[in-house]
Protein backbone atom coordinates (compact mmCIF):
# COMPACT_ATOMS: atom_id res chain seq x y z
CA UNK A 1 88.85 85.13 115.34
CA UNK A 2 88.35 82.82 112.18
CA UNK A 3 86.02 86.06 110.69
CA UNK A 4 89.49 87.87 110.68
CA UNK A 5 91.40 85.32 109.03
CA UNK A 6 88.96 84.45 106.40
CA UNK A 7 88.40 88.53 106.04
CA UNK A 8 92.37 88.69 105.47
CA UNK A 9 92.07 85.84 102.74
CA UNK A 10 88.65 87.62 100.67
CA UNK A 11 91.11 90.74 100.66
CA UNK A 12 94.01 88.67 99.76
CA UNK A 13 91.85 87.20 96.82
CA UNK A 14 90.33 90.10 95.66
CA UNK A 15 93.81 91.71 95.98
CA UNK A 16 95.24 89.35 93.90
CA UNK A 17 92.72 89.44 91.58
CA UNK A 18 92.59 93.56 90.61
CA UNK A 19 96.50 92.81 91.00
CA UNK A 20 95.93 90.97 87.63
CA UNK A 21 93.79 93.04 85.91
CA UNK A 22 96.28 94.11 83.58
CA UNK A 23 98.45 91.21 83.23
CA UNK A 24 95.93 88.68 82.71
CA UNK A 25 94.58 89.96 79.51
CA UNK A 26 97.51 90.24 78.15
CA UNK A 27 98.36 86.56 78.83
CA UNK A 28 94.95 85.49 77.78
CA UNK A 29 95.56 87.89 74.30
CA UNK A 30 98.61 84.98 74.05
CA UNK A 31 96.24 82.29 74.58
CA UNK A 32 94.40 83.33 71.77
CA UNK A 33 91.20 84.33 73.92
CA UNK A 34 90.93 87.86 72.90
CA UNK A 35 87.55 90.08 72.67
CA UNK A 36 86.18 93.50 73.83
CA UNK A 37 84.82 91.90 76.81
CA UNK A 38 88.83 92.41 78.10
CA UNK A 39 87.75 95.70 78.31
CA UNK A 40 86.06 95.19 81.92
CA UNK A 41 89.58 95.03 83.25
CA UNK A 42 90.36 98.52 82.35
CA UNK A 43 87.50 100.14 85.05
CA UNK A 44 88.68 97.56 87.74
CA UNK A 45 92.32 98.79 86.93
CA UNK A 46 91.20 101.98 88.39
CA UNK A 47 90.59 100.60 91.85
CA UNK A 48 93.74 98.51 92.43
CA UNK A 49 95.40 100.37 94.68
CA UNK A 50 92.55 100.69 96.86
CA UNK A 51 91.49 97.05 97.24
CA UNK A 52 95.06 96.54 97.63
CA UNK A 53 95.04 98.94 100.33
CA UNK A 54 91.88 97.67 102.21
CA UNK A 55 93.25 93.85 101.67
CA UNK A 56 96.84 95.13 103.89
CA UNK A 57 94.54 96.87 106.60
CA UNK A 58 92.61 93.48 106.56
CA UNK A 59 95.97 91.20 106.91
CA UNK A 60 96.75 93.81 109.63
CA UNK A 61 93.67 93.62 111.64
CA UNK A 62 93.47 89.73 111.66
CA UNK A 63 97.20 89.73 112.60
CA UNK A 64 96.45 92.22 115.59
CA UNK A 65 93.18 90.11 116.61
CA UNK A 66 95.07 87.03 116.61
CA UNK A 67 97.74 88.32 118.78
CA UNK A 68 95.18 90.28 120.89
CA UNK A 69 93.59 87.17 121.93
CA UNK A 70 96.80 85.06 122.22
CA UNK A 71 96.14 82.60 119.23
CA UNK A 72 98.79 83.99 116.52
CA UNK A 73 100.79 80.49 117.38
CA UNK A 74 97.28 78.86 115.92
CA UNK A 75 96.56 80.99 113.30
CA UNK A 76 100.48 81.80 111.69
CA UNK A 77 100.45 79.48 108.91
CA UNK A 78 96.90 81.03 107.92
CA UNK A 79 98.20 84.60 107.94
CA UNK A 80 101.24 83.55 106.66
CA UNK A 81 99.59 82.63 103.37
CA UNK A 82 97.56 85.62 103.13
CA UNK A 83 100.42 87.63 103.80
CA UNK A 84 102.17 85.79 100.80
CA UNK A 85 99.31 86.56 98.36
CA UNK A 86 99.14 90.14 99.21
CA UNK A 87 102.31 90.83 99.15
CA UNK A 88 102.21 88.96 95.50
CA UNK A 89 99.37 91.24 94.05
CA UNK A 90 101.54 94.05 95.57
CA UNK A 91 104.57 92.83 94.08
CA UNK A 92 102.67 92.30 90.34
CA UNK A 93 101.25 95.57 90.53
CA UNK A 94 104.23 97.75 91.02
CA UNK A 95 105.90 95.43 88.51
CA UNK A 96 103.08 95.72 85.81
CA UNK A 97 104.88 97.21 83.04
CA UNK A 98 107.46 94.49 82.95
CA UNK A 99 105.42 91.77 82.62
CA UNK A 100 103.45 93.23 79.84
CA UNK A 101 106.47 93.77 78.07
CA UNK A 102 107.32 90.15 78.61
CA UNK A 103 104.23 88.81 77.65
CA UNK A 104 104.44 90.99 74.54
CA UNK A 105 107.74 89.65 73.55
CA UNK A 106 106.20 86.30 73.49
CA UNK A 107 103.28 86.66 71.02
């Protein structure tokens, strides 16, 4: 059962992680800590929606375990905050172009 939950929270991570693939250089352009090694996040931009993807089925499967085996009342607060950081990397990545544009406005 704890496999599950900790599998839910490496594909909430990783989720949140390609989530920011396109925002964070952009912030770290602000920063000042620019270079062609921001580059890298361009190829990991084209597997987003796919991590994203296998992080939900991964939130789903622990959720289903856990309530399978009666310990969801144990385990809520832990899916509760991978739920909360994959619906975050959902919620950056459909909102994308918005933050770049308010990034941009700050430099």
């Amino acid at each position: 059962m704890m496999k599950s939950i900790w599998a839910s929270y490496i594909g909430s991570v990783s989720a949140l992680g390609v989530a920011t693939c396109c925002v964070l250089p952009m912030a770290m352009m602000l920063l000042g800590l620019g270079g062609s090694w921001l580059a890298v996040f361009g190829t990991i931009a084209a597997a987003s929606f796919y991590v994203l993807a296998i992080a939900t089925a991964l939130l789903l499967a622990a959720g289903i375990i856990c309530y399978r085996r009666a310990s969801l009342a144990h385990m809520k607060g832990w899916l509760l905050g991978s739920t909360i950081m994959t619906a975050l990397a959902w919620g950056i990545v459909f909102n994308e172009a918005r933050i770049n544009d308010f990034l941009i406005t700050l430099m």
